[in-house]
C-alpha atoms as a PDB file:
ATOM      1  CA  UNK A   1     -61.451  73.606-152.469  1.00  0.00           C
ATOM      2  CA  UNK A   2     -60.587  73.389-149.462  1.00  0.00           C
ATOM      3  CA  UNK A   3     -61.214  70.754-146.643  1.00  0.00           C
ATOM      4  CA  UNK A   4     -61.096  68.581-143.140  1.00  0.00           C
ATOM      5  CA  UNK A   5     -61.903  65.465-141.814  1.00  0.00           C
ATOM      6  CA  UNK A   6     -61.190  63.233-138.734  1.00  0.00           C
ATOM      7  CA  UNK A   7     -59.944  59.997-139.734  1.00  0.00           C
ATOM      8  CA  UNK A   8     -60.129  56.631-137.196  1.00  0.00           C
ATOM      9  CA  UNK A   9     -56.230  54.972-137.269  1.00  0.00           C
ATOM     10  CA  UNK A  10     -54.878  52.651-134.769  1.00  0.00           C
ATOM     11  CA  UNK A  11     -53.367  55.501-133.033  1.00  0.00           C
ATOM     12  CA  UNK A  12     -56.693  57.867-132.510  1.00  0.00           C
ATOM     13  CA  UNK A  13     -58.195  60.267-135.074  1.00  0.00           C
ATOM     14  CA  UNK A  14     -55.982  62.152-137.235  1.00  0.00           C
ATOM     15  CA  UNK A  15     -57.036  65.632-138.110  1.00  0.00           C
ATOM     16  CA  UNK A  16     -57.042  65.770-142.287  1.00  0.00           C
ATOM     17  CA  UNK A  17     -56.397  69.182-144.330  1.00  0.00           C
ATOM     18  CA  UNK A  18     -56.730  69.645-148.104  1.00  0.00           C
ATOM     19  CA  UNK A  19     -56.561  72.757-149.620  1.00  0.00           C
ATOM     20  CA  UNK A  20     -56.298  73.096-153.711  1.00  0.00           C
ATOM     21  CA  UNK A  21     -55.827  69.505-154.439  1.00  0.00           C
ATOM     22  CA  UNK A  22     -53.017  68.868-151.812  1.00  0.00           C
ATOM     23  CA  UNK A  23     -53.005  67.788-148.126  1.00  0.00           C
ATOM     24  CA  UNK A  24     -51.477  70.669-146.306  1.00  0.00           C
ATOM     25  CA  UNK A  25     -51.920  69.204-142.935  1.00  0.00           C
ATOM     26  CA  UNK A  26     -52.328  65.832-140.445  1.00  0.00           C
ATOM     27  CA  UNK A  27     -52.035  65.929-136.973  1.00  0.00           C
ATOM     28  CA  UNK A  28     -53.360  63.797-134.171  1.00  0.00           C
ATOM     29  CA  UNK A  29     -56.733  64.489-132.306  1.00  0.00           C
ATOM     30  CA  UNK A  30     -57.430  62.148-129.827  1.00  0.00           C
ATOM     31  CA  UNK A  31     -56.020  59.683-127.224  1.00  0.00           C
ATOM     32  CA  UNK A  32     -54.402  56.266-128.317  1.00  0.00           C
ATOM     33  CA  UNK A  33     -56.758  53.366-128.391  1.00  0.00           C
ATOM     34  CA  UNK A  34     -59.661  55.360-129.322  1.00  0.00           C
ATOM     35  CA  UNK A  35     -59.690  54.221-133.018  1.00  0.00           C
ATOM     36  CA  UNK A  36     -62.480  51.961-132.667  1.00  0.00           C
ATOM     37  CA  UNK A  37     -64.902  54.390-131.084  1.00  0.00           C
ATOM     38  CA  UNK A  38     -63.364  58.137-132.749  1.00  0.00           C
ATOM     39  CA  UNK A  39     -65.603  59.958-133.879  1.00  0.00           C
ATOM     40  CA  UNK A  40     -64.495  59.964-137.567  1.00  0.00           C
ATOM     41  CA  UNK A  41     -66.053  61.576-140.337  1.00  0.00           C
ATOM     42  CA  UNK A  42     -66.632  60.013-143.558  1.00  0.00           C
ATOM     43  CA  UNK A  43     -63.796  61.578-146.103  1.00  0.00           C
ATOM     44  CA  UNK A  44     -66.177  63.816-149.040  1.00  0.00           C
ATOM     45  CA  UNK A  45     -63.431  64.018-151.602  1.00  0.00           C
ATOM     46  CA  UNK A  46     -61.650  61.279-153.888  1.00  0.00           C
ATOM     47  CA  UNK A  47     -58.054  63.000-151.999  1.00  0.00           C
ATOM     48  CA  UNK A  48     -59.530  62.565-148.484  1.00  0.00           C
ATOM     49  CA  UNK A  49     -60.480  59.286-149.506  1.00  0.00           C
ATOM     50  CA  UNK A  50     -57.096  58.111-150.964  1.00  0.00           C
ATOM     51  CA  UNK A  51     -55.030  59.681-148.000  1.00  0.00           C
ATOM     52  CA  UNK A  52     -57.678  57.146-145.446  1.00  0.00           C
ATOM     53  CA  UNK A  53     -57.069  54.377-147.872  1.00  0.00           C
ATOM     54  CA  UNK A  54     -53.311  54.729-147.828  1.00  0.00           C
ATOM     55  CA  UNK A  55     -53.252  55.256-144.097  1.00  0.00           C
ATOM     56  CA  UNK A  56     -54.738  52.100-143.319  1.00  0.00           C
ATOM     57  CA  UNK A  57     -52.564  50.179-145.256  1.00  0.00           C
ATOM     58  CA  UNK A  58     -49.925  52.041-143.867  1.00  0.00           C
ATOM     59  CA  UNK A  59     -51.255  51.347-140.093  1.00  0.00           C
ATOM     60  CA  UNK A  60     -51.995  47.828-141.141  1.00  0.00           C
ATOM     61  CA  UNK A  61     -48.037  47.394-142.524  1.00  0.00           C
ATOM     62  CA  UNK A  62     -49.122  47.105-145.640  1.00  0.00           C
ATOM     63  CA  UNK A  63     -47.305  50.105-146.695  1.00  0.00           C
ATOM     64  CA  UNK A  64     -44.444  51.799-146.934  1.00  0.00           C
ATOM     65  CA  UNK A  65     -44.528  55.095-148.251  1.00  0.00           C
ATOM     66  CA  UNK A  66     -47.365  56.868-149.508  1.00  0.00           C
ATOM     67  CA  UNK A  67     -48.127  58.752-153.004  1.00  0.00           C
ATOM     68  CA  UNK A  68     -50.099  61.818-152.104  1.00  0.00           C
ATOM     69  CA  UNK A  69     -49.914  65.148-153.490  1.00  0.00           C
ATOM     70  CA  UNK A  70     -48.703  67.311-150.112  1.00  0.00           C
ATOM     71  CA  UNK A  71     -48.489  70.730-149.770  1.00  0.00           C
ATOM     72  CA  UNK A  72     -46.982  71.735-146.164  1.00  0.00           C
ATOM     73  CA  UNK A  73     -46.688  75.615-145.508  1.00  0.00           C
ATOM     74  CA  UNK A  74     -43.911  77.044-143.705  1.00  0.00           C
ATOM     75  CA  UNK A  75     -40.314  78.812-144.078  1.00  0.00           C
ATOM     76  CA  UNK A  76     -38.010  77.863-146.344  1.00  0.00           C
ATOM     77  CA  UNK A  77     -35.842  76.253-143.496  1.00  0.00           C
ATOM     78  CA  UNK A  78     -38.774  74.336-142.952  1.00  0.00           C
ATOM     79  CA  UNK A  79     -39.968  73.363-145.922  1.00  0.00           C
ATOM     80  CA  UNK A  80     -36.126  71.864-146.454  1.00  0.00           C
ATOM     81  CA  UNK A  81     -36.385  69.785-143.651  1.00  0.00           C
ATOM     82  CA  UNK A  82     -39.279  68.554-144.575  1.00  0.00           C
ATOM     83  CA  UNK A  83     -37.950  67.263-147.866  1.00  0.00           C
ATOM     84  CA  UNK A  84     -35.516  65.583-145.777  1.00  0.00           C
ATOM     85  CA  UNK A  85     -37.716  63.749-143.779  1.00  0.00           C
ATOM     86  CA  UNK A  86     -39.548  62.687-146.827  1.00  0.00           C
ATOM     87  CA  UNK A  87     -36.333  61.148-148.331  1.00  0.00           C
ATOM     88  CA  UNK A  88     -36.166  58.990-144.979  1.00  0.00           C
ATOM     89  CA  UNK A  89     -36.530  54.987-145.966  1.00  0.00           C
ATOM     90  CA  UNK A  90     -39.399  53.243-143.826  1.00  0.00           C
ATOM     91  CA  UNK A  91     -37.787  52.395-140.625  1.00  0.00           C
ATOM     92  CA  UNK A  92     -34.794  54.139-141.377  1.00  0.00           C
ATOM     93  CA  UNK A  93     -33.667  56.222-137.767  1.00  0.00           C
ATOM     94  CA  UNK A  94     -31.817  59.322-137.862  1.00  0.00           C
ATOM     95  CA  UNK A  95     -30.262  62.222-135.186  1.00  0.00           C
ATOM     96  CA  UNK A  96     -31.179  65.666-135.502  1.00  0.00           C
ATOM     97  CA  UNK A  97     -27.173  66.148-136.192  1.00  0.00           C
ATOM     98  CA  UNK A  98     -27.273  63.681-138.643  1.00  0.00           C
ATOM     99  CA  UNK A  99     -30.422  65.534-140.365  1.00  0.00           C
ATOM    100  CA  UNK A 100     -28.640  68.541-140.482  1.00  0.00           C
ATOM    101  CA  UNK A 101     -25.779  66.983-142.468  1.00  0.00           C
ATOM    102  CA  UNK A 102     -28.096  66.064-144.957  1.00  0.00           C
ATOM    103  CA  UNK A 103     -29.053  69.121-145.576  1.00  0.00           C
ATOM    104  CA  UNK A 104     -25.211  70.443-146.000  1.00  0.00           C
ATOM    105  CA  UNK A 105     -25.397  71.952-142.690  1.00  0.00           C
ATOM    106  CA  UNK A 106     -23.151  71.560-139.363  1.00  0.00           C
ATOM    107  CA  UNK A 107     -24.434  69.546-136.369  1.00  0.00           C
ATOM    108  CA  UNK A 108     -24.670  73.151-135.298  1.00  0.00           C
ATOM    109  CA  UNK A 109     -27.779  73.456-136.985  1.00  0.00           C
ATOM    110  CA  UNK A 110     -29.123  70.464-135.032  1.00  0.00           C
ATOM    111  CA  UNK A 111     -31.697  72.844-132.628  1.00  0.00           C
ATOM    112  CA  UNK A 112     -32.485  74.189-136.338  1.00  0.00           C
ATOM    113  CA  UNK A 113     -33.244  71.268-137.890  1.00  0.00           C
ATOM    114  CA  UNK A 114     -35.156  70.133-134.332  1.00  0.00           C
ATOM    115  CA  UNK A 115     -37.706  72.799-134.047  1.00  0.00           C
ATOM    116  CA  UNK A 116     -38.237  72.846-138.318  1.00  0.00           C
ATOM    117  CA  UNK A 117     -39.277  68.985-137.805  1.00  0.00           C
ATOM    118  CA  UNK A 118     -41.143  69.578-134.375  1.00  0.00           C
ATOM    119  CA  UNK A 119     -43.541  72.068-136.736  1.00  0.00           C
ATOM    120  CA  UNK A 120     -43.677  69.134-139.380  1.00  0.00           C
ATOM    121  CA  UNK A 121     -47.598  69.758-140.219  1.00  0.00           C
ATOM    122  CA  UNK A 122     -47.747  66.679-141.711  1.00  0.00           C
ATOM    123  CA  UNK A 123     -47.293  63.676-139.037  1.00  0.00           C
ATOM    124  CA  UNK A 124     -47.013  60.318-140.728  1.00  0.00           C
ATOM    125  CA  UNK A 125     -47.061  61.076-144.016  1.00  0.00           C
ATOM    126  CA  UNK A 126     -43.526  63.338-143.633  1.00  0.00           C
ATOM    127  CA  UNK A 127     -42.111  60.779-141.019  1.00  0.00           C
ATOM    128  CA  UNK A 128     -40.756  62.864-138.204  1.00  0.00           C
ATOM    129  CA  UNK A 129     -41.053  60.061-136.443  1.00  0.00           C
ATOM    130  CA  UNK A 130     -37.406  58.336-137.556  1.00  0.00           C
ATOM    131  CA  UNK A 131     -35.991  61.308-136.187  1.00  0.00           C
ATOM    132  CA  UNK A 132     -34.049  60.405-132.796  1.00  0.00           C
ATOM    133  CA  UNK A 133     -31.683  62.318-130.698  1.00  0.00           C
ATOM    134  CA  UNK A 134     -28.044  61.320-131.335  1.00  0.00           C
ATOM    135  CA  UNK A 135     -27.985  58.840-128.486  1.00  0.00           C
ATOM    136  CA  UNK A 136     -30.541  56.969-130.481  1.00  0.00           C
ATOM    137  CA  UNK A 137     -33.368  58.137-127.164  1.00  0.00           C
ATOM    138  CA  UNK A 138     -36.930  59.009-128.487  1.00  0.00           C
ATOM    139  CA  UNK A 139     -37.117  62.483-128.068  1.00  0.00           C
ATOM    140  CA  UNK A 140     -40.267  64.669-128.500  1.00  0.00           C
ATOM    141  CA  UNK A 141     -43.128  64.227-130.869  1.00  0.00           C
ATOM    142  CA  UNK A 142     -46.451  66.342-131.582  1.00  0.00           C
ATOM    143  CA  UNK A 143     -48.465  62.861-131.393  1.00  0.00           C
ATOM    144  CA  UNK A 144     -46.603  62.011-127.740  1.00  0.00           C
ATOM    145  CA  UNK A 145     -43.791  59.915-127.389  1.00  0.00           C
ATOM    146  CA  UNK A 146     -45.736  56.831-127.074  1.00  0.00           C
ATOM    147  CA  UNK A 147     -47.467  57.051-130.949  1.00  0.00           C
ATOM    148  CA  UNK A 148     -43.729  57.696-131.828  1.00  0.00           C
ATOM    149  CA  UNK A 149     -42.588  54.689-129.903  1.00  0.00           C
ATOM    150  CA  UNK A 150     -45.630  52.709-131.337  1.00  0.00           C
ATOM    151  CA  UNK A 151     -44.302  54.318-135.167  1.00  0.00           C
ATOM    152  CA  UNK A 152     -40.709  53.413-134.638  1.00  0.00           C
ATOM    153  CA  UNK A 153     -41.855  49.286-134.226  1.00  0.00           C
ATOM    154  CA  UNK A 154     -44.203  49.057-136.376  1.00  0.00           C
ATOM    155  CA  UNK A 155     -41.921  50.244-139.068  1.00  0.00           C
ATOM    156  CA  UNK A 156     -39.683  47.009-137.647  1.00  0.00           C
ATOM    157  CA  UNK A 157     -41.503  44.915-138.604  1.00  0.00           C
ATOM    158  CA  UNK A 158     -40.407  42.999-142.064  1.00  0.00           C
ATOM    159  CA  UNK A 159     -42.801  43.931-144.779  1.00  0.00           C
END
């Protein structure tokens, strides 16, 4: 079965797809600060229930990981970076170059590695967010620099 819902969060709604028993996608909907007013649905499914319930702890900094079943579609590239980014530690910051040597490549592959985690379908939950450009600047992010910005200190924060 598959599914979507708009879930409130302290950074606007957040755009929820399940398909087969796996979230396959979570991207941002709305402006910052609208959290108390979005227009959120209520989650039908036990899944769309337990990725809410883990996002609000996570929001809250009550978490620091979450335990979902995810199912992301894209190249194989992709997919690899993804599994990169899910092996980042909470708070942990990392360059595109430095991505890209994770994965066994050069820092050649840095533009790679940028555009695989630029079409990360899963914001949040496969933290694209810890990813910086080499100089440590916040560069780029599908939610807007500021949500990444707003990521990046909450995740300083001692837990």
């Amino acid at each position: 079965m598959n599914g979507r819902c708009v879930l409130a969060s302290a950074l606007g709604g957040l755009l929820l797809r399940v398909d087969r028993g796996a979230v396959c996608g979570l991207s941002f909907v709305s402006a910052p600060g609208m959290a108390a007013g979005a227009p959120a649905d209520a989650p039908a499914g036990a899944l769309e229930r337990e990725v809410a319930r883990q996002l609000g702890e996570y929001f809250a900094g009550l978490r620091t990981g979450f335990d979902l079943p995810l199912r992301p579609r894209g190249s194989a590239f992709a997919q690899a970076v993804w599994r990169q980014l899910g092996q980042l530690r909470y708070g942990e910051r990392i360059a595109y170059a430095g991505l890209a040597e994770r994965l066994g490549l050069g820092r050649g592959y840095s533009r790679a590695v940028a555009r695989a985690v630029a079409a990360n379908p899963l914001l949040v939950l496969l933290p694209c967010h810890r990813v910086v450009g080499s100089d440590g600047a916040l560069h780029g992010y599908a939610g807007g620099i500021e949500r990444k910005r707003w990521l990046l200190r909450l995740e300083e924060r001692p837990q």
